[in-house]
Protein backbone atom coordinates (compact mmCIF):
# COMPACT_ATOMS: atom_id res chain seq x y z
CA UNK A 1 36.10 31.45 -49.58
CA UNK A 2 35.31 27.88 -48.10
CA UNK A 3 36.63 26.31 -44.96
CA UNK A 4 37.06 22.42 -44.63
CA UNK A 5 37.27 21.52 -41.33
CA UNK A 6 38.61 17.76 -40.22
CA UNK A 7 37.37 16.34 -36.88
CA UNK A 8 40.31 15.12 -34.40
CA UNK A 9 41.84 14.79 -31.31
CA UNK A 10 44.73 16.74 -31.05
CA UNK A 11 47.82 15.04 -29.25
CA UNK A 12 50.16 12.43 -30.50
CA UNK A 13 48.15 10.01 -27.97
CA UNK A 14 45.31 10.18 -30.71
CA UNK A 15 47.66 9.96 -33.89
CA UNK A 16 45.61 7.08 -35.84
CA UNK A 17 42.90 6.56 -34.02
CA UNK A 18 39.48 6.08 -35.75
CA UNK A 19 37.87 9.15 -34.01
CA UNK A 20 41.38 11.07 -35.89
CA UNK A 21 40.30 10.37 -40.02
CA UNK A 22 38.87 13.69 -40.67
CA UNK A 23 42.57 14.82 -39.75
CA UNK A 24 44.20 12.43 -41.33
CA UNK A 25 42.07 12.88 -44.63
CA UNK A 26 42.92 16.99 -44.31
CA UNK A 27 46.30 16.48 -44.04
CA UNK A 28 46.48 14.61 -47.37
CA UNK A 29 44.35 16.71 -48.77
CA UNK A 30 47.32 19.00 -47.71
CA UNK A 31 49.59 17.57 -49.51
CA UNK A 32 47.97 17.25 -52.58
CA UNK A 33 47.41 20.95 -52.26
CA UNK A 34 51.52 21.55 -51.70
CA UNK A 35 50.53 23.60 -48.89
CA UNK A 36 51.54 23.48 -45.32
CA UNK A 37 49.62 23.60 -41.49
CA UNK A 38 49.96 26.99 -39.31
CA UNK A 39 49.58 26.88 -35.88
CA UNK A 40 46.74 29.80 -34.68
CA UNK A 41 46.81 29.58 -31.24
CA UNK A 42 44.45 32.28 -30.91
CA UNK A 43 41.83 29.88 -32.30
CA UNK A 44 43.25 26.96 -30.70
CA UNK A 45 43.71 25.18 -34.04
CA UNK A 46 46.33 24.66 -37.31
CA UNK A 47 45.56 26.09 -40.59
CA UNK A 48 46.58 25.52 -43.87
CA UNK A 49 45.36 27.30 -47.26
CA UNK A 50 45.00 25.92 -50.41
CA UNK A 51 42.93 27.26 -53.87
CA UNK A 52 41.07 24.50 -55.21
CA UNK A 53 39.43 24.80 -58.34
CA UNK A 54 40.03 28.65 -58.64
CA UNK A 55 38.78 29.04 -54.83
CA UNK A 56 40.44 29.78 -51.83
CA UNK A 57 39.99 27.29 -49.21
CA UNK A 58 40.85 27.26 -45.50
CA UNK A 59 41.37 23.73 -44.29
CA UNK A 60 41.09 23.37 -40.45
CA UNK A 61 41.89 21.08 -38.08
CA UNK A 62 40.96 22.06 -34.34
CA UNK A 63 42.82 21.73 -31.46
CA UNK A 64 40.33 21.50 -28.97
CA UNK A 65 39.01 18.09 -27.99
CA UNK A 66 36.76 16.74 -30.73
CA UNK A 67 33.48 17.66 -28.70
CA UNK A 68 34.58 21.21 -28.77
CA UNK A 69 35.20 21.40 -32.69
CA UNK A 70 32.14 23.59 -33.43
CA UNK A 71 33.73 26.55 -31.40
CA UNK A 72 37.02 26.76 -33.00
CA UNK A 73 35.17 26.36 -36.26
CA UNK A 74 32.75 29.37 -35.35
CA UNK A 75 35.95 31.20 -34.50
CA UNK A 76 37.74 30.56 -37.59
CA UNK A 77 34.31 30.99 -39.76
CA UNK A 78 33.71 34.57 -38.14
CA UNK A 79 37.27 36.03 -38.19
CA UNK A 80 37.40 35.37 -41.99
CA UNK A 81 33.96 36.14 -42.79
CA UNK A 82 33.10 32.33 -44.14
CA UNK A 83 29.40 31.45 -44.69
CA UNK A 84 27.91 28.53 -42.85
CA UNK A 85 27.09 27.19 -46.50
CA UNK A 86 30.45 27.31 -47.19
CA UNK A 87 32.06 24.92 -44.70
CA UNK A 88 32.42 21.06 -45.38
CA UNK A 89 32.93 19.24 -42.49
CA UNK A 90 35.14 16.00 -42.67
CA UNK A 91 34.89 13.25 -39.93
CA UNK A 92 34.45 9.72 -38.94
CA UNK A 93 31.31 7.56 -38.60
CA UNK A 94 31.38 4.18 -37.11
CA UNK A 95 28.01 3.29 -38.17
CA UNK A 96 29.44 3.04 -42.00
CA UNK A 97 31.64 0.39 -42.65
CA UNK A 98 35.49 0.57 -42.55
CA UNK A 99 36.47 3.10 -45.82
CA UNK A 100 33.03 3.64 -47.29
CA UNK A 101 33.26 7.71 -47.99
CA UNK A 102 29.13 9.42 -47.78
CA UNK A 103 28.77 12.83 -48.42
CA UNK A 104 25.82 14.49 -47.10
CA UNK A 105 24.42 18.03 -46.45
CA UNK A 106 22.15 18.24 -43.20
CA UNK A 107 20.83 15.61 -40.36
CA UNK A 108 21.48 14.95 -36.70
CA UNK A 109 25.06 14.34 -35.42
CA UNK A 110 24.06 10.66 -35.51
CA UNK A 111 26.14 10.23 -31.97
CA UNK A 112 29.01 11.88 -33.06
CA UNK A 113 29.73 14.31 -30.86
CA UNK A 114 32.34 16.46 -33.19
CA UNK A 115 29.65 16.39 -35.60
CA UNK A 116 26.94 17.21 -33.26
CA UNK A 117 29.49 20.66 -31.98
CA UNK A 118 29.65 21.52 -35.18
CA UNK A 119 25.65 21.54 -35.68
CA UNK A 120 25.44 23.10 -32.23
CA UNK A 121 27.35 26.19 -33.99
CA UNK A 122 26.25 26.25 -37.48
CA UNK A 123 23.03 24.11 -37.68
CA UNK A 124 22.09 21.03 -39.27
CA UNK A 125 22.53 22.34 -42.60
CA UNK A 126 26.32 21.69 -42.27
CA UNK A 127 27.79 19.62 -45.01
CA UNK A 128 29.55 16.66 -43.64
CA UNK A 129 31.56 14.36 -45.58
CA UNK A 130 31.39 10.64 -43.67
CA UNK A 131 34.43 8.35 -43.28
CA UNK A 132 33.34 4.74 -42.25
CA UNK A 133 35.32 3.21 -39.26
CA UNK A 134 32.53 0.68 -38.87
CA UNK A 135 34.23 -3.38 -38.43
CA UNK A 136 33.67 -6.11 -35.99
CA UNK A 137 35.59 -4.79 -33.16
CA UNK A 138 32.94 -2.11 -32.26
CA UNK A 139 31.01 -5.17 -31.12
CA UNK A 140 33.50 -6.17 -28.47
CA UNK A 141 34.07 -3.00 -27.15
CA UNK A 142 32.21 0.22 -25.94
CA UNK A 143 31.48 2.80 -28.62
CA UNK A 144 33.76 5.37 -27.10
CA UNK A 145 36.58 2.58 -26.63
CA UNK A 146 35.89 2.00 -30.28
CA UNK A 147 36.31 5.36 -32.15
CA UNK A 148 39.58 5.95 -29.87
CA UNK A 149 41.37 2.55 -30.55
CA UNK A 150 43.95 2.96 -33.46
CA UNK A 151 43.46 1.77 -36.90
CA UNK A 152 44.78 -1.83 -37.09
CA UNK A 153 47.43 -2.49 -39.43
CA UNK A 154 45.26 -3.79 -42.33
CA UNK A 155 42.77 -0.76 -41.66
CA UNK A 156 45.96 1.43 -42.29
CA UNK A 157 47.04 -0.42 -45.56
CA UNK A 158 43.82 0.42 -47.03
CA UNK A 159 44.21 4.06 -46.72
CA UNK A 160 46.24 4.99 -50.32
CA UNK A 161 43.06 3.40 -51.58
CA UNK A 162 40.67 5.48 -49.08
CA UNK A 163 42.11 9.22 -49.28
CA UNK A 164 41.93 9.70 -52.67
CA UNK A 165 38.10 9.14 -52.44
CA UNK A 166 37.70 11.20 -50.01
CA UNK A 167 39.96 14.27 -51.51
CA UNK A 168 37.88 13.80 -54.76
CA UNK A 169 34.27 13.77 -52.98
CA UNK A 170 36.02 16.70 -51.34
CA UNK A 171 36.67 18.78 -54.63
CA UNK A 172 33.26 17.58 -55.91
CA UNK A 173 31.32 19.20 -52.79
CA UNK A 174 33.01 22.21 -51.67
């Protein structure tokens, strides 16, 4: 079994922000999967299950606030018995550029705090697939600012050219 958890906020206030990708990315990757989200309250999260390449795979998307992701994840992780090397983590990095998708296992949180949760829980060992948010506007405005403003309208047209890259480096690291 594998878990794939995608970093959010939950709350329609959030719905496309930049700090919401690793949701946004899990939820296509539910789709392409045919499968659907379950809310678990007792976990404070939604669920969805999927086999992928003969495996069964939780995907997760917390509920908590994205600072807090590394407890539901522990929570989810313990009640179905799911190694540490067996979760993939899925979230956004503004120090990337906008749609560049990095896949790497272990390092620091690199200031995002989501990431850094997750760490907190599992260790630095965590696989983490990276979604760059990076562009101009970070400049102008505070990083947290940044990573909560939405996804401008060309940022969004690029994303039936971004999700399938990140599904596929998905499949290729579970």
């Amino acid at each position: 079994m594998k878990l794939i958890v995608g970093l959010g906020n939950p709350g329609a206030e959030y719905l496309w922000t930049r700090h919401n990708l690793g949701f946004i990315a899990l939820d296509f990757l539910a789709i392409t999967q045919s499968t659907e989200w379950a809310d678990k309250p007792k976990w404070n999260a939604q669920i969805a299950e999927a086999e992928i390449s003969g495996e069964k795979v939780f995907l997760l998307k917390p509920q908590a606030f994205y600072n807090k992701s590394g407890e539901v994840a522990q929570a989810v992780a313990h009640f179905y018995k799911i190694a540490k090397e067996d979760i993939l983590v899925v979230c956004d990095d503004f120090t990337l550029p906008y749609g560049d998708v990095r896949f790497r296992e272990g390092g620091s949180g690199g200031g995002n705090n989501g990431l850094s949760s997750i760490i907190d829980h599992f260790g630095d060992k965590v696989k983490r697939i990276r979604i760059g948010t990076g562009s101009d506007m970070r400049q102008t405005m505070g990083d947290a600012d940044f990573v909560l403003s939405r996804l401008t309208d060309d940022e969004k047209s690029e994303l039936p050219n971004i999700l399938p890259v990140i599904v596929s480096k998905i499949k290729e690291h579970l």
